[in-house]
N, C-alpha and C. Protein backbone atom coordinates (compact mmCIF):
# COMPACT_ATOMS: atom_id res chain seq x y z
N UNK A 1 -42.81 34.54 -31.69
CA UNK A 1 -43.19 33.24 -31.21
C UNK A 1 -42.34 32.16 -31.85
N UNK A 2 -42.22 32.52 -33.30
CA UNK A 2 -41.85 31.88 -33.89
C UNK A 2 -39.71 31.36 -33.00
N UNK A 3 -39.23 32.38 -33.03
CA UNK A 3 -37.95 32.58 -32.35
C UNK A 3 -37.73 32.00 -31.22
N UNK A 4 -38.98 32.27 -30.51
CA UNK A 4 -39.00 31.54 -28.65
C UNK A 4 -38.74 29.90 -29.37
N UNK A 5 -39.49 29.26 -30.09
CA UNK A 5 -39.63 27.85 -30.33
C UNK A 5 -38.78 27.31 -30.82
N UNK A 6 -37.65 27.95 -31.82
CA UNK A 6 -36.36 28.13 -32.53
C UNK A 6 -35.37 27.67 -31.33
N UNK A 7 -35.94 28.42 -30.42
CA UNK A 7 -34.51 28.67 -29.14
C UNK A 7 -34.84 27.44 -28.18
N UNK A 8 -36.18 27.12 -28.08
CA UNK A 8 -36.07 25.94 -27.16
C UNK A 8 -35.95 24.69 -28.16
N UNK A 9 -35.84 24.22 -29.31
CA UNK A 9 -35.84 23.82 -30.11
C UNK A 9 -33.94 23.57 -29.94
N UNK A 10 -33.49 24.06 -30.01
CA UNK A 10 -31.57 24.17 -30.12
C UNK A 10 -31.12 23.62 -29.00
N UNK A 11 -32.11 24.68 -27.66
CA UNK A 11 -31.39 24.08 -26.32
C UNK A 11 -31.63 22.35 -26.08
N UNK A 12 -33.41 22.29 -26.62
CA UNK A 12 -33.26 20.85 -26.30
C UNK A 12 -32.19 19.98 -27.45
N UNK A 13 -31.85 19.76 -28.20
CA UNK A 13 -30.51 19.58 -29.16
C UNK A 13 -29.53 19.43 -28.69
N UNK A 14 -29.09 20.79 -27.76
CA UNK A 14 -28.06 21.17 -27.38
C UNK A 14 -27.54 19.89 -26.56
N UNK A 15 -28.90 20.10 -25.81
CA UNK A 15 -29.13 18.75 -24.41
C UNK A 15 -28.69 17.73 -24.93
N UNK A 16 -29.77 16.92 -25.82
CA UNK A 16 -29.62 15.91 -26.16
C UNK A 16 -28.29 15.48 -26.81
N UNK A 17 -27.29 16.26 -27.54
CA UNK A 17 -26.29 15.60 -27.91
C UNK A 17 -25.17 15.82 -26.92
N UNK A 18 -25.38 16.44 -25.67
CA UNK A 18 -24.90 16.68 -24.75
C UNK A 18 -24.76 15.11 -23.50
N UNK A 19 -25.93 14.50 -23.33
CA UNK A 19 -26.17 13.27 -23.04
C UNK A 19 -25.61 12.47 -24.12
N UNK A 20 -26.20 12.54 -25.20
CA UNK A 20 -25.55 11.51 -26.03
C UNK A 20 -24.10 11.55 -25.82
N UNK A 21 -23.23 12.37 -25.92
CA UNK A 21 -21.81 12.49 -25.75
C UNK A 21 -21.43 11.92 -24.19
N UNK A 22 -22.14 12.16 -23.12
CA UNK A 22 -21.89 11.50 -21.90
C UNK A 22 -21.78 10.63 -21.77
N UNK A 23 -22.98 9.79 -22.27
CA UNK A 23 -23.73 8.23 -22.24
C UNK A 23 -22.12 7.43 -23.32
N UNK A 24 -21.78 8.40 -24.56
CA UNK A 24 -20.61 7.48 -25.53
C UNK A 24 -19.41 7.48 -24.58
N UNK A 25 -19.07 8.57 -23.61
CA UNK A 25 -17.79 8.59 -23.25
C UNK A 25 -17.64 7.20 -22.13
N UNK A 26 -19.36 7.05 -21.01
CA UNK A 26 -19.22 6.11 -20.02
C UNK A 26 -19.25 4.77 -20.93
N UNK A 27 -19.51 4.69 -22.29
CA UNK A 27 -19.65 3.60 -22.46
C UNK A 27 -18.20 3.42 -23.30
N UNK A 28 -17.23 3.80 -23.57
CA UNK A 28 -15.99 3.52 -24.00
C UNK A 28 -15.20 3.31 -22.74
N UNK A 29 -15.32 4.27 -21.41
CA UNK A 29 -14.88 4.25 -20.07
C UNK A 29 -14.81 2.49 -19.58
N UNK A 30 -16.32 2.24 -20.07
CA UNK A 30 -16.50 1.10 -19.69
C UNK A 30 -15.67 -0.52 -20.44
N UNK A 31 -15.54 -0.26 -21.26
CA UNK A 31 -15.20 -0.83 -22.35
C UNK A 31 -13.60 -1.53 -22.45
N UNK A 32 -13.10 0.28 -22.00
CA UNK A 32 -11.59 -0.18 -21.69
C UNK A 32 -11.59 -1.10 -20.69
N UNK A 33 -10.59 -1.88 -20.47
CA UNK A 33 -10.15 -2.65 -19.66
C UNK A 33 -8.98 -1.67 -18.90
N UNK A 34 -9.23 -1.59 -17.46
CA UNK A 34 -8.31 -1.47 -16.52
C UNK A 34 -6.49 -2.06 -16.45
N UNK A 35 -5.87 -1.02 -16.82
CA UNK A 35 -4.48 -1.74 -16.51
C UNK A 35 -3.94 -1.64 -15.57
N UNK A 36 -3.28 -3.22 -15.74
CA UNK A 36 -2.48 -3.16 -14.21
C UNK A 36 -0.96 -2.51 -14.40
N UNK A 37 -0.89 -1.79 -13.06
CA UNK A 37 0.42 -1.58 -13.47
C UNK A 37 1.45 -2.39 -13.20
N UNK A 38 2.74 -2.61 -14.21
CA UNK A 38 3.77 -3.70 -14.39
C UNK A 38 4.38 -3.96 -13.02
N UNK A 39 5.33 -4.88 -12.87
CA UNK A 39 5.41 -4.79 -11.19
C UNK A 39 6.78 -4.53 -11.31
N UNK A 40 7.49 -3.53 -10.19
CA UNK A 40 8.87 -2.93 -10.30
C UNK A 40 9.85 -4.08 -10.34
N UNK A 41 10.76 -4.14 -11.02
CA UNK A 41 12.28 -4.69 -10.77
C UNK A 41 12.66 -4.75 -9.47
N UNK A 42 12.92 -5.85 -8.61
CA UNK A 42 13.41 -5.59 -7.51
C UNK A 42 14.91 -4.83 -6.84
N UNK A 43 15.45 -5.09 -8.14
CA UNK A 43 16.76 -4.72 -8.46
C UNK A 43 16.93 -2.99 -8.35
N UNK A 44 15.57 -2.58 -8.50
CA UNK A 44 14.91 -1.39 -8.15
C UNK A 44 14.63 -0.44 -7.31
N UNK A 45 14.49 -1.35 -6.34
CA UNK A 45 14.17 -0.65 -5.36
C UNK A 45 15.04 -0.72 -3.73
N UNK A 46 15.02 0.29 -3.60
CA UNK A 46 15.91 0.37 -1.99
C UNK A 46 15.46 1.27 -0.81
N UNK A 47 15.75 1.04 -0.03
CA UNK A 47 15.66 1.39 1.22
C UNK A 47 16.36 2.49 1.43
N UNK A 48 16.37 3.81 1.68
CA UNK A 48 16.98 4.82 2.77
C UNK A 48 16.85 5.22 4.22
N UNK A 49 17.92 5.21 5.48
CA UNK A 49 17.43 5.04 6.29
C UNK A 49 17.31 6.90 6.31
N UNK A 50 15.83 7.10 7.21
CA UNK A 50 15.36 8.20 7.81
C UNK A 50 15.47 8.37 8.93
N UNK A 51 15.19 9.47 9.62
CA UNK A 51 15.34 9.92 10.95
C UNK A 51 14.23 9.25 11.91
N UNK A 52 12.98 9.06 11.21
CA UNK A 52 11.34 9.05 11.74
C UNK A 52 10.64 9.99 12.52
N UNK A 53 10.05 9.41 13.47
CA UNK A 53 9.42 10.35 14.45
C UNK A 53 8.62 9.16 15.27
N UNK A 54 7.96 10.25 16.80
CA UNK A 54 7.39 9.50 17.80
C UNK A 54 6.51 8.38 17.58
N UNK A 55 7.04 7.51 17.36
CA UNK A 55 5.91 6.15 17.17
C UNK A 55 5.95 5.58 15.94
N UNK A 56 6.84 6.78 14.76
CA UNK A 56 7.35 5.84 13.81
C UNK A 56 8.43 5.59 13.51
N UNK A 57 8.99 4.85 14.21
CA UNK A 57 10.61 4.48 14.24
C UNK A 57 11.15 5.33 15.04
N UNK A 58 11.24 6.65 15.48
CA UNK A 58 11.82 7.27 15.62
C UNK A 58 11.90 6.95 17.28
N UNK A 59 11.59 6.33 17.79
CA UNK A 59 11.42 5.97 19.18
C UNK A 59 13.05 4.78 20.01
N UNK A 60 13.29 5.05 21.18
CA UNK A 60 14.13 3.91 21.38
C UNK A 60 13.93 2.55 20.64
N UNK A 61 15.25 1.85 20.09
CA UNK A 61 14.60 0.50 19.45
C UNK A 61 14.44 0.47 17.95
N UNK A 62 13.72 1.99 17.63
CA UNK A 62 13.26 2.22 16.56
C UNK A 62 14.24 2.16 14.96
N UNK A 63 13.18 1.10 13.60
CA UNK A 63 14.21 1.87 12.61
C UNK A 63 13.52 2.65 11.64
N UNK A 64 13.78 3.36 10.63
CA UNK A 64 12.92 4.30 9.85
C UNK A 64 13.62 3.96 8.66
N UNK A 65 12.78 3.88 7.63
CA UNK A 65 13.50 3.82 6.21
C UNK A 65 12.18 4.47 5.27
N UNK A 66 12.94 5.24 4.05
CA UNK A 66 11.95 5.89 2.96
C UNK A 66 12.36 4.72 1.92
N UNK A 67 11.19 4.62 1.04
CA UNK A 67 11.08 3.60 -0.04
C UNK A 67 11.10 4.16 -1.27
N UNK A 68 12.39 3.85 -1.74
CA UNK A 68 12.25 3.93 -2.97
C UNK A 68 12.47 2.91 -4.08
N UNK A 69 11.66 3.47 -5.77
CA UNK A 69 11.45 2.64 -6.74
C UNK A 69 12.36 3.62 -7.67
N UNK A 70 13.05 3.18 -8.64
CA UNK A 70 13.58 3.88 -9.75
C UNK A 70 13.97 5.06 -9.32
N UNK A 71 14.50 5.56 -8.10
CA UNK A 71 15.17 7.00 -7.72
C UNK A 71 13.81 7.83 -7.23
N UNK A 72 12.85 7.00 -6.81
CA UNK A 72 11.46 8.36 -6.40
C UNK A 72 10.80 7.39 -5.23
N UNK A 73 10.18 8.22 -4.44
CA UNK A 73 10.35 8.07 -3.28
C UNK A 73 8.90 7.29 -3.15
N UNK A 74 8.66 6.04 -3.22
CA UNK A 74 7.45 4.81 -3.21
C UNK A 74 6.76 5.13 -1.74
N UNK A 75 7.60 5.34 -0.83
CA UNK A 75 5.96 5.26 0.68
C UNK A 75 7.70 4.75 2.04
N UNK A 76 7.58 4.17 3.08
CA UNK A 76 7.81 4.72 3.99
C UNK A 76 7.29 3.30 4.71
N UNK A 77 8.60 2.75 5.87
CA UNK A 77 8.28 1.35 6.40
C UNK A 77 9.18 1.83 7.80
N UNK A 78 8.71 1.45 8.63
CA UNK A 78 9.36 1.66 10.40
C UNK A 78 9.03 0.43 11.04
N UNK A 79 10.27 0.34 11.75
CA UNK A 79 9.94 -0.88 12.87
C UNK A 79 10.04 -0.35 14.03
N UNK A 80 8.62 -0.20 15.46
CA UNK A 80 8.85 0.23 16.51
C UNK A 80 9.19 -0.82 17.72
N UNK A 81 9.67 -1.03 18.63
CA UNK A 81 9.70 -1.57 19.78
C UNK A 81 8.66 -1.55 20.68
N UNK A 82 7.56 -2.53 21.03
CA UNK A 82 6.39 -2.15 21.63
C UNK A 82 6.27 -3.25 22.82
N UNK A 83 5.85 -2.52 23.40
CA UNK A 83 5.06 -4.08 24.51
C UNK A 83 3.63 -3.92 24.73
N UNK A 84 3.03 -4.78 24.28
CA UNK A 84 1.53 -5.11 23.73
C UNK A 84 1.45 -7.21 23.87
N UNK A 85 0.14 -7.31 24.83
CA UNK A 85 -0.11 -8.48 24.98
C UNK A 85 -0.64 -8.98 23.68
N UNK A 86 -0.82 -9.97 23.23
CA UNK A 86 -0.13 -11.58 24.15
C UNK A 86 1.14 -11.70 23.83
N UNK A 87 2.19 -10.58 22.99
CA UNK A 87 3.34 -10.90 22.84
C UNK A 87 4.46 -10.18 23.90
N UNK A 88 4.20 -8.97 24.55
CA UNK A 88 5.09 -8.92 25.55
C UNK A 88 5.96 -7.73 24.50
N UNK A 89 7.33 -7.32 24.99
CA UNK A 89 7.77 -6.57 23.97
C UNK A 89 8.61 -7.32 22.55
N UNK A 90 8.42 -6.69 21.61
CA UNK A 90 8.41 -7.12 20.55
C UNK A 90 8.64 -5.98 19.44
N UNK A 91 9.59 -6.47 18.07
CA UNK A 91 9.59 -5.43 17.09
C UNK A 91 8.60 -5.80 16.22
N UNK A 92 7.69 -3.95 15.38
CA UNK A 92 6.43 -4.53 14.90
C UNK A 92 6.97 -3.71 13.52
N UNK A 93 6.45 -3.86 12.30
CA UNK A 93 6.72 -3.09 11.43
C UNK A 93 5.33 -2.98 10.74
N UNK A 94 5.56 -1.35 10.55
CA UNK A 94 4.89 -0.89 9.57
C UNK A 94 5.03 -0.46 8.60
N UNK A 95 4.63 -0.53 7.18
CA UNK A 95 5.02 -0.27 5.80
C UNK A 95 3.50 0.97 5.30
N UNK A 96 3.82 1.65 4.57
CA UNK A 96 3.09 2.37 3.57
C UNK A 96 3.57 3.03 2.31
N UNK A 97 2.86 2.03 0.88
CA UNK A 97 3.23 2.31 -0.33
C UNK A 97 2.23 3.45 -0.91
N UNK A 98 3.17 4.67 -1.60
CA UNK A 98 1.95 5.56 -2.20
C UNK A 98 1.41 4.82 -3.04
N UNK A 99 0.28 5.63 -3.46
CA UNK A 99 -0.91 4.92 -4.23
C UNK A 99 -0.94 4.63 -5.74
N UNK A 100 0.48 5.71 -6.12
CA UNK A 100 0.93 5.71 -7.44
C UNK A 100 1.47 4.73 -7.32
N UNK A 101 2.58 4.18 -6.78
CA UNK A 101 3.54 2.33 -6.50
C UNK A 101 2.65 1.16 -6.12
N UNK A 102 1.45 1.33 -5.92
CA UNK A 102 0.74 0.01 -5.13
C UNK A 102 0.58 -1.07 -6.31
N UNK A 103 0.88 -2.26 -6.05
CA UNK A 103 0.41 -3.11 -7.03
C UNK A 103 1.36 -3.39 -7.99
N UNK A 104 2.70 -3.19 -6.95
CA UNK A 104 3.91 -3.29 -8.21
C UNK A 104 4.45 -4.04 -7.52
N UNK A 105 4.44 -5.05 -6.45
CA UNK A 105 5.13 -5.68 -5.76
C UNK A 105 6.62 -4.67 -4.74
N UNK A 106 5.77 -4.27 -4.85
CA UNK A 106 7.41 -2.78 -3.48
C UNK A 106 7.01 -3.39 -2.28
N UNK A 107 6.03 -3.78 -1.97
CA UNK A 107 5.59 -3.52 -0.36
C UNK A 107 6.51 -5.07 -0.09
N UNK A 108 6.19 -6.10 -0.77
CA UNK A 108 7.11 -7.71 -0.29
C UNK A 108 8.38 -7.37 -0.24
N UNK A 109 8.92 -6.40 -1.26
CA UNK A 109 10.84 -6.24 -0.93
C UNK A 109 10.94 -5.27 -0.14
N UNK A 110 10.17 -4.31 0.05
CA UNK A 110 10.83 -3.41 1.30
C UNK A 110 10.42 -4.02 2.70
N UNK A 111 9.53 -5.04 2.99
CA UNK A 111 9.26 -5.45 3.92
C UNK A 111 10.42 -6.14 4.08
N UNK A 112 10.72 -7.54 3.23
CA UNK A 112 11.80 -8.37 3.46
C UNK A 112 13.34 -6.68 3.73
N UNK A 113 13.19 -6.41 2.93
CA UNK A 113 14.87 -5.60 3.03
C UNK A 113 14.37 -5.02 4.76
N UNK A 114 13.59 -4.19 5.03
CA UNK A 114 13.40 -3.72 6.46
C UNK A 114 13.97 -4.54 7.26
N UNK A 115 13.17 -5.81 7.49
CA UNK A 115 14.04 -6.97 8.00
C UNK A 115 15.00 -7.14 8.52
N UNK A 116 15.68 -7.64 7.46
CA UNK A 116 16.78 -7.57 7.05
C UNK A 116 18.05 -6.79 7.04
N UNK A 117 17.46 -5.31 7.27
CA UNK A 117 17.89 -4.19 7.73
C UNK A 117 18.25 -4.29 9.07
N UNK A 118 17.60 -4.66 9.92
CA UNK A 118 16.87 -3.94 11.00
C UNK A 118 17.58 -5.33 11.93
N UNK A 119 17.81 -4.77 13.33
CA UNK A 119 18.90 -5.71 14.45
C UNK A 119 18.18 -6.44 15.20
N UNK A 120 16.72 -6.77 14.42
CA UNK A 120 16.20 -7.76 14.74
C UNK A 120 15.77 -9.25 14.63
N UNK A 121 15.80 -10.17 15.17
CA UNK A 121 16.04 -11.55 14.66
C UNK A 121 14.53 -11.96 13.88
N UNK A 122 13.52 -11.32 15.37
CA UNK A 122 11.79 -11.77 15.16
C UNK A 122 10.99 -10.42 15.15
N UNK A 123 10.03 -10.32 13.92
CA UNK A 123 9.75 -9.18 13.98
C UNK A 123 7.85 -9.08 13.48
N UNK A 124 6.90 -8.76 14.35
CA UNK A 124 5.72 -8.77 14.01
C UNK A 124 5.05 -7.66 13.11
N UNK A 125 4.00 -8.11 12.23
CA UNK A 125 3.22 -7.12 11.19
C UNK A 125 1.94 -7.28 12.22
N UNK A 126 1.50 -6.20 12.22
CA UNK A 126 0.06 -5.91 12.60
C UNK A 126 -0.81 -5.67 11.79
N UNK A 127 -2.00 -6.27 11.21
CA UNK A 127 -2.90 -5.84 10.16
C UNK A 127 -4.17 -5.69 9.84
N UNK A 128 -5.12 -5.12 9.44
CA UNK A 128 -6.46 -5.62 9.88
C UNK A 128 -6.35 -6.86 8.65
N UNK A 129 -7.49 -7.58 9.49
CA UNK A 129 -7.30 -9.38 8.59
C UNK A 129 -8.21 -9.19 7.37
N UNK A 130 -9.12 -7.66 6.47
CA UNK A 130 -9.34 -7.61 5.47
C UNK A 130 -8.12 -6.89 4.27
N UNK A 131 -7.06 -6.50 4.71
CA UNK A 131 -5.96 -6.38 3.93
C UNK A 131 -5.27 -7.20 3.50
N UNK A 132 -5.78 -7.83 2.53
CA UNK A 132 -5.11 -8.61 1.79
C UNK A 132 -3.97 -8.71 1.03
N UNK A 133 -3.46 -7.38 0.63
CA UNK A 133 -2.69 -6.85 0.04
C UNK A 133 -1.15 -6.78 0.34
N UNK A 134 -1.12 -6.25 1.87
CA UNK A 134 -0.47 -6.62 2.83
C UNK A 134 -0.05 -7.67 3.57
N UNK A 135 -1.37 -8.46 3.73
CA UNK A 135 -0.90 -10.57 3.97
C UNK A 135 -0.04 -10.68 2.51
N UNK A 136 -0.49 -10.43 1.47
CA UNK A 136 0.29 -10.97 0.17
C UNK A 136 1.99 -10.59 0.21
N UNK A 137 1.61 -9.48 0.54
CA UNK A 137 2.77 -9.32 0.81
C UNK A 137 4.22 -9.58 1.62
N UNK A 138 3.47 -9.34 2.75
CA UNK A 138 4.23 -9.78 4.05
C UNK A 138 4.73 -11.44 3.80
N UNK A 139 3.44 -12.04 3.39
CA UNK A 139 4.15 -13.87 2.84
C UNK A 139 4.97 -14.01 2.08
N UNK A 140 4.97 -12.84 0.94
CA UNK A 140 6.56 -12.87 0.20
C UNK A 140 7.45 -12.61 0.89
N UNK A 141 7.53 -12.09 1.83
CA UNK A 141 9.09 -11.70 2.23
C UNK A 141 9.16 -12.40 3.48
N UNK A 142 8.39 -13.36 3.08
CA UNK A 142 8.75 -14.56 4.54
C UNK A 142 7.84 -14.70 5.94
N UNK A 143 6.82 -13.50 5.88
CA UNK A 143 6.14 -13.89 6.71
C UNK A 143 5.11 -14.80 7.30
N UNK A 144 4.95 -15.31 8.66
CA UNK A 144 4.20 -16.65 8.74
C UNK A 144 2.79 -15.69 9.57
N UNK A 145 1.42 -16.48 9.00
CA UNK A 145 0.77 -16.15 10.26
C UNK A 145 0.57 -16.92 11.70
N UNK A 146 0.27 -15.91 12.40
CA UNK A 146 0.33 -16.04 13.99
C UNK A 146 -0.80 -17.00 13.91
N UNK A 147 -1.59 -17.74 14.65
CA UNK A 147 -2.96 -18.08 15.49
C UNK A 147 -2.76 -18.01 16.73
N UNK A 148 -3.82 -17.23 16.87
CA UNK A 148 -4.20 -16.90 18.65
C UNK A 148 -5.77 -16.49 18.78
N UNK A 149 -6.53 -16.65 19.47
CA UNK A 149 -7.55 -16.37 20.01
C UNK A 149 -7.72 -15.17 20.67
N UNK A 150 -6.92 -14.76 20.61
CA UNK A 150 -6.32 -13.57 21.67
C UNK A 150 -6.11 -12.25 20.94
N UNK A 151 -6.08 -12.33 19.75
CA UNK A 151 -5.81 -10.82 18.88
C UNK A 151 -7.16 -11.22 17.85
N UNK A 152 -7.94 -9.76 17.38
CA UNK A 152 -8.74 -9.71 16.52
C UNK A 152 -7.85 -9.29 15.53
N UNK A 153 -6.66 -8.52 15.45
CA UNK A 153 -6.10 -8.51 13.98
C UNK A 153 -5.47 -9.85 13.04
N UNK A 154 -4.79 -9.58 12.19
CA UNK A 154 -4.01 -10.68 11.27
C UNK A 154 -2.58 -10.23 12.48
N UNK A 155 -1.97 -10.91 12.36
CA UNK A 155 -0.79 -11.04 13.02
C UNK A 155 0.41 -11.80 12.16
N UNK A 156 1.31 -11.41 12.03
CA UNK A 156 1.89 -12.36 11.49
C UNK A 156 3.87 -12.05 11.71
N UNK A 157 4.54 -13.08 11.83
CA UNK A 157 5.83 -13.01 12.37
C UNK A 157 7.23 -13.71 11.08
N UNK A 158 8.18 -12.49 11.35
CA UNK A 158 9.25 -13.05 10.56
C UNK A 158 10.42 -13.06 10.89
N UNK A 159 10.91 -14.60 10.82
CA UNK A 159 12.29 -14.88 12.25
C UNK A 159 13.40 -15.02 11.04
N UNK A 160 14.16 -14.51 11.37
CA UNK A 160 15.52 -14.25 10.49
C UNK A 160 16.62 -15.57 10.68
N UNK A 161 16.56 -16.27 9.14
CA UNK A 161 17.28 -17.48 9.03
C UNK A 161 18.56 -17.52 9.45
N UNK A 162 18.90 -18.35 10.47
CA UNK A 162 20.41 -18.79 11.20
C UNK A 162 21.22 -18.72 9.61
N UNK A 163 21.94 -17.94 9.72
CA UNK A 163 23.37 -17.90 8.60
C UNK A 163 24.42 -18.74 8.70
């Protein structure tokens, strides 16, 4: 009897400093402060053009570029040729930074370099209007927003300065 009480005696122990050790780790978890990560050198980062595919770049019209930061490959930006009301046909670009690069400022220079890249004068972002991340972005590299009544997304357009 004596042994049975020994043994539940340890396990509850066991438990308890088992929680206790949980409860210390969420509360140091907590404690730390979140870092941001530093934001890349622009000097950093470049554009390669890719082949794409159906609907991403790879289409008549189309351009494709892979993103890179420091020689590794950040995420992936295409401009397609579309015709979609209220603008009629039009070049649209889309960008995607992996999740390891986000928050380093890549997405404003590969947007502007795409651009810039790309044999187009005027060129639209499509976005939902809670991505903020992407408005931030897109306004660095020159983009204006649209108003229209007429689109539920963010819209927004970037016309390439007379040289």
């Amino acid at each position: 009897m004596v042994e049975k009480t020994e043994r539940a005696t340890t396990k509850q122990t066991t438990r308890e400093k088992s929680a206790s050790s949980v409860a210390s780790r969420q509360s140091v978890l907590r404690k730390t402060p979140a870092t941001k990560p530093e934001p890349t050198d622009s000097s950093e980062i470049y554009l390669l053009q890719g082949k794409g595919s159906k609907g991403k770049g790879g289409d008549k019209g189309g351009h494709y570029w892979h993103i890179y930061a420091n020689d590794t490959r950040a995420g992936f930006v295409f401009i397609n040729w579309i015709d979609e009301e209220p603008f009629g046909k039009h070049a649209s670009i889309q960008i995607k930074i992996n999740a390891k690069f986000q928050n380093r400022r890549i997405g404003r220079i590969a947007y502007r370099l795409a651009c810039e890249k790309s044999s187009y004068d005027t060129i639209f972002a499509h976005m939902r209007k809670s991505n903020l991340a992407s408005k931030k972005a897109a306004e660095a590299a020159g983009f204006q927003a649209v108003n229209s009544s007429e689109i539920s997304q963010l819209v927004m357009v970037w016309n390439r300065s007379a040289e």
